[in-house]
C-alpha atoms as a PDB file:
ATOM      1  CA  UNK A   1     174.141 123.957  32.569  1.00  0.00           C
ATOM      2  CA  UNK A   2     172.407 124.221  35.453  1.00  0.00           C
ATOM      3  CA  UNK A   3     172.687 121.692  38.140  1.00  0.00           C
ATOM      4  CA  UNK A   4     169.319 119.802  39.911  1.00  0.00           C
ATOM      5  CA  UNK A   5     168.350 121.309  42.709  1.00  0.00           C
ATOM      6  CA  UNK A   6     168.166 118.386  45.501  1.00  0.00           C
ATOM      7  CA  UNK A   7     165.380 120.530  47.142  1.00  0.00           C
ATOM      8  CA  UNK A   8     162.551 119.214  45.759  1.00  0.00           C
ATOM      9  CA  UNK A   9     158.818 120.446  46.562  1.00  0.00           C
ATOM     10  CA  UNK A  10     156.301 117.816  47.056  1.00  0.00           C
ATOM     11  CA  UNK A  11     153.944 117.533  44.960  1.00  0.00           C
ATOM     12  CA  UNK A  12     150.378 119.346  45.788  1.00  0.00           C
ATOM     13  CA  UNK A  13     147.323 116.688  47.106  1.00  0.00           C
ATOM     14  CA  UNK A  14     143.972 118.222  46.567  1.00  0.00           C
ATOM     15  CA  UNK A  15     142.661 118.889  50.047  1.00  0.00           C
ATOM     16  CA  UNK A  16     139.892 116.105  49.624  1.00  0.00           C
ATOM     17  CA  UNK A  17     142.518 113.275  49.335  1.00  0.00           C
ATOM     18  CA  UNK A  18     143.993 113.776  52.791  1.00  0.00           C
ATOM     19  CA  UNK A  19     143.037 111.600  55.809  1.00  0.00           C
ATOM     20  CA  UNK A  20     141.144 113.912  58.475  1.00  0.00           C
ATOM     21  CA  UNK A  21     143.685 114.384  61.732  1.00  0.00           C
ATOM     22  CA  UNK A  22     142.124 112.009  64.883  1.00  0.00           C
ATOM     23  CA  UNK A  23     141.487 113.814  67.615  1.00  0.00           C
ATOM     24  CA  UNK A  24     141.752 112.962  70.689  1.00  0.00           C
ATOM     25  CA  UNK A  25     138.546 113.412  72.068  1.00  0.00           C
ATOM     26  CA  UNK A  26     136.461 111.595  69.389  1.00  0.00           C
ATOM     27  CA  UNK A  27     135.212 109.423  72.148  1.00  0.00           C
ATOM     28  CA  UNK A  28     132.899 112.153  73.283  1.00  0.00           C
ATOM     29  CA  UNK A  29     130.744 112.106  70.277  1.00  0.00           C
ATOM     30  CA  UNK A  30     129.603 108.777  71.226  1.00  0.00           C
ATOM     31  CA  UNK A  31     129.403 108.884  74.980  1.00  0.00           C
ATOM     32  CA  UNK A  32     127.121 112.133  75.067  1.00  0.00           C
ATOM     33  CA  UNK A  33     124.394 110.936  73.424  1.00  0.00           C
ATOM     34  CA  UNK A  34     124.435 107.450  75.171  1.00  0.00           C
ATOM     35  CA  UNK A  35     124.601 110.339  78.466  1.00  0.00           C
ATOM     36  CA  UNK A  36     121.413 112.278  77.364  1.00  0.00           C
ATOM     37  CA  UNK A  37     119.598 108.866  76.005  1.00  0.00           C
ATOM     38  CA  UNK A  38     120.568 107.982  80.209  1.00  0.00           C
ATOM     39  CA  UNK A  39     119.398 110.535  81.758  1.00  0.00           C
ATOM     40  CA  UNK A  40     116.161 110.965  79.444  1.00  0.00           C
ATOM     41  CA  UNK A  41     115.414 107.048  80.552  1.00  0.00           C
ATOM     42  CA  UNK A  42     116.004 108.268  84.534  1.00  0.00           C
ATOM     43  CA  UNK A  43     113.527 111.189  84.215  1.00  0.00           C
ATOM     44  CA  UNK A  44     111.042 109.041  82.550  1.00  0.00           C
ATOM     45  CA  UNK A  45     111.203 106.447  85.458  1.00  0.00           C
ATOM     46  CA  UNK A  46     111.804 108.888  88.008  1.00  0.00           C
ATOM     47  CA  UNK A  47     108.105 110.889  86.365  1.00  0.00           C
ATOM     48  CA  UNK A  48     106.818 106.992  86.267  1.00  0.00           C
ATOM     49  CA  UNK A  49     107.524 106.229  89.890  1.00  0.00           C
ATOM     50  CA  UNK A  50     106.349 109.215  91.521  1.00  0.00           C
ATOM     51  CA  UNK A  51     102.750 109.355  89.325  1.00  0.00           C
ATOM     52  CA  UNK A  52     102.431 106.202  90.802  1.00  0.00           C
ATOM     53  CA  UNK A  53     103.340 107.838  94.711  1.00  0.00           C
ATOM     54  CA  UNK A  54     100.928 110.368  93.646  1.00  0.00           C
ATOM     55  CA  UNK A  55      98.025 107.602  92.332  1.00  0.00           C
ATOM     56  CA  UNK A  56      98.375 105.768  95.501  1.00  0.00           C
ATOM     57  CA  UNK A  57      98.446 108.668  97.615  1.00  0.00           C
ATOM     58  CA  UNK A  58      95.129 110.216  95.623  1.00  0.00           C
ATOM     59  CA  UNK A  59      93.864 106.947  95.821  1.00  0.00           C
ATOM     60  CA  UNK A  60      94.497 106.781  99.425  1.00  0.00           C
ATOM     61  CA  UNK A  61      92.751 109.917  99.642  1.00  0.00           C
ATOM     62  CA  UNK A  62      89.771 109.023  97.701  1.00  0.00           C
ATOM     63  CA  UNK A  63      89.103 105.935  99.936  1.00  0.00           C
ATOM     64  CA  UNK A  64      89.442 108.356 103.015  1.00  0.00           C
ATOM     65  CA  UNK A  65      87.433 111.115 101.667  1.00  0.00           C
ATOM     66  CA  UNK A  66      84.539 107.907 100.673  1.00  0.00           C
ATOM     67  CA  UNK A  67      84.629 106.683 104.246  1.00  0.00           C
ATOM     68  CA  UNK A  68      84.275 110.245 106.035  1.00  0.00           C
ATOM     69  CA  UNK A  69      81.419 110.327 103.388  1.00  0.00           C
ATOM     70  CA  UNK A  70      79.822 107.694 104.138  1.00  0.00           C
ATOM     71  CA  UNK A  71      80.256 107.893 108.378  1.00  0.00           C
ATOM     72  CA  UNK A  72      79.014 111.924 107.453  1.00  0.00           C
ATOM     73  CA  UNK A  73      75.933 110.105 105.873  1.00  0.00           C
ATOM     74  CA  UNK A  74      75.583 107.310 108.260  1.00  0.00           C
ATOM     75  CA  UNK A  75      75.539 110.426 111.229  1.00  0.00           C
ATOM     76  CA  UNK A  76      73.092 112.314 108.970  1.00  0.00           C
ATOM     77  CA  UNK A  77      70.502 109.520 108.858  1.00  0.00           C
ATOM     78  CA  UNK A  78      70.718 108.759 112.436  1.00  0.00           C
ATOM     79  CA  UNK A  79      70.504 112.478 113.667  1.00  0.00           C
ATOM     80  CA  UNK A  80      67.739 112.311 111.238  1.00  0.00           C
ATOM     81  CA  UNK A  81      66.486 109.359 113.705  1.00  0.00           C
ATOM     82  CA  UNK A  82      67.320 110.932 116.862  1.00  0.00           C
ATOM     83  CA  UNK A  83      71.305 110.181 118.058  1.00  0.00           C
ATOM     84  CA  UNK A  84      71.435 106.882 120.008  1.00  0.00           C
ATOM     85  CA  UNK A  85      71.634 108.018 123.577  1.00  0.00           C
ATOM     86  CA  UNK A  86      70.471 105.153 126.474  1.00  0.00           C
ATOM     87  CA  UNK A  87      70.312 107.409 129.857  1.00  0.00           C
ATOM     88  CA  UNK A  88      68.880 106.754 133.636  1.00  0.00           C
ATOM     89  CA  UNK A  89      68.854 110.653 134.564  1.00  0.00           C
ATOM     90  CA  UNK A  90      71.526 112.248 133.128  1.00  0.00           C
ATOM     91  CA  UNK A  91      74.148 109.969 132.655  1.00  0.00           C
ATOM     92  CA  UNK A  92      74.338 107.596 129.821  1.00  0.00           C
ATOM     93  CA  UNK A  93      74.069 103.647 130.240  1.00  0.00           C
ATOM     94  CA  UNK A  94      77.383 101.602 129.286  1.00  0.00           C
ATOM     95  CA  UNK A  95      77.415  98.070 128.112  1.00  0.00           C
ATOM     96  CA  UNK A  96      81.319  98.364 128.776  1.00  0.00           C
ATOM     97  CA  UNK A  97      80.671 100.390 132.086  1.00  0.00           C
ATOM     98  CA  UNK A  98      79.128  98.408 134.827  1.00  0.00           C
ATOM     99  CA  UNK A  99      79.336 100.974 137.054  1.00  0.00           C
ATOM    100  CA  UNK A 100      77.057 103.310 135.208  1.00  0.00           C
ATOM    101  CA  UNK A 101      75.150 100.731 135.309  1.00  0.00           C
ATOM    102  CA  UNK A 102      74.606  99.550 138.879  1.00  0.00           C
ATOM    103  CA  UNK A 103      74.555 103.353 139.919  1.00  0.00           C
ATOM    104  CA  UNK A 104      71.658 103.759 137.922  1.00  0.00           C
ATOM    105  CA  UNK A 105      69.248 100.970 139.813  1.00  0.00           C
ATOM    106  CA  UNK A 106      66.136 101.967 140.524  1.00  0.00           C
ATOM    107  CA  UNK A 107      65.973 104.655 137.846  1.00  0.00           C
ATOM    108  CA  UNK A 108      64.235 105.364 134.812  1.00  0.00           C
ATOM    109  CA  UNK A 109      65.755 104.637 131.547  1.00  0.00           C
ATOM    110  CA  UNK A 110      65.322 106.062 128.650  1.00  0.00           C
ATOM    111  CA  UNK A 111      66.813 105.012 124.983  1.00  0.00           C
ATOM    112  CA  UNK A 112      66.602 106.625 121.458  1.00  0.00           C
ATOM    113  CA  UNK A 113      67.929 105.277 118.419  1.00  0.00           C
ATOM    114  CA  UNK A 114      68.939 101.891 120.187  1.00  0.00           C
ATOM    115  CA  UNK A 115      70.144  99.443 117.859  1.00  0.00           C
ATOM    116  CA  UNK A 116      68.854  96.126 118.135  1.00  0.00           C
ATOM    117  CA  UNK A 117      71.907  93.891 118.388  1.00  0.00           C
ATOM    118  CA  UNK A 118      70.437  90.131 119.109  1.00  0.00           C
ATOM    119  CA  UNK A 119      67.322  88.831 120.066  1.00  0.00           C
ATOM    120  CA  UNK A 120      66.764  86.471 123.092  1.00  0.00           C
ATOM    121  CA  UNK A 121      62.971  84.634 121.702  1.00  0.00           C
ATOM    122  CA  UNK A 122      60.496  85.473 124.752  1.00  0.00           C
ATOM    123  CA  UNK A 123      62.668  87.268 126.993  1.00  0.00           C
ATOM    124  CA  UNK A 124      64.661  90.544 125.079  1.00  0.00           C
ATOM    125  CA  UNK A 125      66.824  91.874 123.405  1.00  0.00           C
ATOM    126  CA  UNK A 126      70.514  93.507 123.787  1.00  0.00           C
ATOM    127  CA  UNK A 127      71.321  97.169 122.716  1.00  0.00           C
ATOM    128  CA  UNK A 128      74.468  98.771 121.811  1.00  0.00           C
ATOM    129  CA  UNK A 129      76.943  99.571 119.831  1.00  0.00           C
ATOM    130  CA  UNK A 130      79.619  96.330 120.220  1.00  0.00           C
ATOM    131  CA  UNK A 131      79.332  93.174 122.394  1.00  0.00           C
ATOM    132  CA  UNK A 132      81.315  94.574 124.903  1.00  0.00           C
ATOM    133  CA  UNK A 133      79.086  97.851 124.703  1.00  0.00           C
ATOM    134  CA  UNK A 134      75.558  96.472 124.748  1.00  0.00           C
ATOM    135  CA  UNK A 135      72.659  96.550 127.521  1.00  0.00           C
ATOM    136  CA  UNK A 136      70.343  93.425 128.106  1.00  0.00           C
ATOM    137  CA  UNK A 137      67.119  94.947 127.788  1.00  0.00           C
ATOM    138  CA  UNK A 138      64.168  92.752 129.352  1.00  0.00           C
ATOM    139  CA  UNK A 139      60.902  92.772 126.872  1.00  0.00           C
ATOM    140  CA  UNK A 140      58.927  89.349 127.064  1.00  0.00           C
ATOM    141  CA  UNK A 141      56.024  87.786 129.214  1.00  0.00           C
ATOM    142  CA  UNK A 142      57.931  85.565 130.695  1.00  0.00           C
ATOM    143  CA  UNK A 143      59.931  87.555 133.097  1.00  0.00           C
ATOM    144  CA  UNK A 144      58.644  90.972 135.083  1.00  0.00           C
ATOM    145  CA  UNK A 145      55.289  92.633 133.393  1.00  0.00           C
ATOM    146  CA  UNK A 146      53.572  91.314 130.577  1.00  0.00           C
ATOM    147  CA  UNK A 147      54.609  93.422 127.904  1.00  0.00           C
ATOM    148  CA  UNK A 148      52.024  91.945 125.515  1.00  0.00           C
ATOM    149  CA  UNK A 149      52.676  94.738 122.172  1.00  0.00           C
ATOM    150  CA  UNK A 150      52.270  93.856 119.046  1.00  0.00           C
ATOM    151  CA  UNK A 151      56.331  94.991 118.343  1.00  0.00           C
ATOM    152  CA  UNK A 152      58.601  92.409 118.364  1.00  0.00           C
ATOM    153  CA  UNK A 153      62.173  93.823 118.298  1.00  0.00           C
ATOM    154  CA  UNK A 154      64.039  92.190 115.482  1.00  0.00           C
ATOM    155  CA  UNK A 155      67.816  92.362 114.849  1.00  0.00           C
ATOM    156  CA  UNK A 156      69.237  95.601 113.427  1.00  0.00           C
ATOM    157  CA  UNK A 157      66.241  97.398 114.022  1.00  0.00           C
ATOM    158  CA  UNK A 158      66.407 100.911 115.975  1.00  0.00           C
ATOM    159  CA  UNK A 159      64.481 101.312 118.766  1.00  0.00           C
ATOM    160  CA  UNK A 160      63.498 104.018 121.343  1.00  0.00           C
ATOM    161  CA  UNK A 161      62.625 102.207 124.630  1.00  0.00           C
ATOM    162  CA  UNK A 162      61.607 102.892 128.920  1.00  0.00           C
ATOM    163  CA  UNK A 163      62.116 101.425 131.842  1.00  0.00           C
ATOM    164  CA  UNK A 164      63.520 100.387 134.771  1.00  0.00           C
ATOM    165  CA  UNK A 165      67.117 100.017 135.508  1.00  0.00           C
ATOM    166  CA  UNK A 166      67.183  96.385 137.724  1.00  0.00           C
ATOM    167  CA  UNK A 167      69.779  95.116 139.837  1.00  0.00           C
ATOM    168  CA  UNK A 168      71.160  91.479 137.956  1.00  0.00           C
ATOM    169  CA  UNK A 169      69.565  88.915 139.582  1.00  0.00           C
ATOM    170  CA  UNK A 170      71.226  86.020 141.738  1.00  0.00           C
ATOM    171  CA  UNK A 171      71.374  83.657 138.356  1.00  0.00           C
ATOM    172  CA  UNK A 172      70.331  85.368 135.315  1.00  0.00           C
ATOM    173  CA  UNK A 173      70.572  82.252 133.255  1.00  0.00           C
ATOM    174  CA  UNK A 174      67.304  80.989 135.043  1.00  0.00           C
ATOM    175  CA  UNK A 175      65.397  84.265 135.913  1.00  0.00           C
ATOM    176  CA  UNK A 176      65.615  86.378 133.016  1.00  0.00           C
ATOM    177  CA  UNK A 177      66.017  82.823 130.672  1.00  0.00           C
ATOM    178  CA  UNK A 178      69.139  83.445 129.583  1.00  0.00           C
ATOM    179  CA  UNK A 179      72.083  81.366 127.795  1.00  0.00           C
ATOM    180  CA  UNK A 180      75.270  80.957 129.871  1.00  0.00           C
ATOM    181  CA  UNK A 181      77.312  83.824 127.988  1.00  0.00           C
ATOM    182  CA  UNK A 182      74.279  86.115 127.641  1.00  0.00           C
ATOM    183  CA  UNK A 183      73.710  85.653 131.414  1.00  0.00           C
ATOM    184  CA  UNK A 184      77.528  86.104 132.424  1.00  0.00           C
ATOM    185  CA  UNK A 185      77.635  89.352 130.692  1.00  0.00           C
ATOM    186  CA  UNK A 186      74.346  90.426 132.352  1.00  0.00           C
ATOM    187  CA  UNK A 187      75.855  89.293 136.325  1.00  0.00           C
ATOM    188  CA  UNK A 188      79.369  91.324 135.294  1.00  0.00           C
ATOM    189  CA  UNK A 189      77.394  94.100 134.617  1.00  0.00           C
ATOM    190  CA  UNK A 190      75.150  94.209 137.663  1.00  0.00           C
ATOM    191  CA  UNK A 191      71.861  95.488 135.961  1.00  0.00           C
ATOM    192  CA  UNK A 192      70.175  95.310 132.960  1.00  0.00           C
ATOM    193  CA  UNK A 193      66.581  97.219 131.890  1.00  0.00           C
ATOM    194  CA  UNK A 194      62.905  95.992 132.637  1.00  0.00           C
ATOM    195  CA  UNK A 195      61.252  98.181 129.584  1.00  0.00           C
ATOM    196  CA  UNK A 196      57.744  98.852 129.682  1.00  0.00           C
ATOM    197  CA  UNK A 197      57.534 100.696 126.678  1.00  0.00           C
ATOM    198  CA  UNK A 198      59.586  99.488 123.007  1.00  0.00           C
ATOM    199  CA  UNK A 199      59.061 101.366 119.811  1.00  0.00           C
ATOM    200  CA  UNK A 200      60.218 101.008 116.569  1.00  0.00           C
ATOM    201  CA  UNK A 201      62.197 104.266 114.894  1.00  0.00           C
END
């Protein structure tokens, strides 16, 4: 009789019954998605921030491209006018210059496309382009000529005007009727403009 072998063969386990070995990286099949979900969310933000870079910077442009535009337009209508030019000669007259000015006294102006910048009731009106850059321009009956014309010289209006360069007098405020800043300005700058002749444009 034979004896029992003590080498006994395990039994067989259908393939489906064993537990699956754990690897060691099983980690990674969590942590790359939660990488590419990452990186998805920084390009969107990234694509985010810079359209708005590029919006601001287009709007930036826009507003620039308005304003040239509108100064374009602005020059277009005023060459239409005539440019503003206020001469004695051939040199222009500067509100913010006194000397081209007082080297003009005695000479003829001439202005086109003058803005009006205020009125002084009875006595004139300033021209320019700033209050620093404006020209006291004498138009009223109660100081030189009589310049009885129907025009009266309102502000804003453009003007073309002639007429003498004058040397400021001794005390504006009282010869040419003047308030104290409007007569200051007129004594810093030495002369101002006796027109004969003011026409609207």
């Amino acid at each position: 009789m034979a004896q029992p072998s003590n080498n006994r063969r395990a039994a067989a386990v259908p393939l489906g019954d064993r537990e699956p070995r754990r690897a060691g990286g099983g980690w990674l099949k969590w942590l790359l998605p939660l990488l590419a979900l990452l990186l998805v969310l920084v390009l969107v933000l990234a694509m985010r921030l810079g359209g708005d870079d590029d919006a601001s910077t287009s709007g930036d442009r826009s507003t620039a491209t308005a304003a040239a535009t509108a100064t374009s337009e602005a020059s277009a209508g005023t060459s239409d006018a005539g440019a503003a030019t206020l001469t004695a000669g051939d040199r222009p007259l500067r509100g913010d210059d006194a000397e081209s000015l007082t080297a003009a006294v005695g000479q003829q102006a001439e202005g086109t496309g003058a803005t009006v910048l205020s009125v002084v009731s009875g006595t004139g009106f300033w021209v320019g382009s700033s209050d620093a850059d404006r020209v006291f321009v004498e138009y009223g009956s109660t100081v030189g000529t009589d310049e009885s014309q129907p025009y009266k010289p309102k502000v804003g209006d453009v003007v073309a005007l002639s007429g003498e360069v004058r040397p400021a007098p001794a005390d504006p405020a009282q010869t040419l009727k003047l308030g104290a800043p409007d007569a200051e300005q007129v004594k810093a700058q030495g002369a101002y403009i006796n027109a004969q002749d003011v026409q609207a444009q």
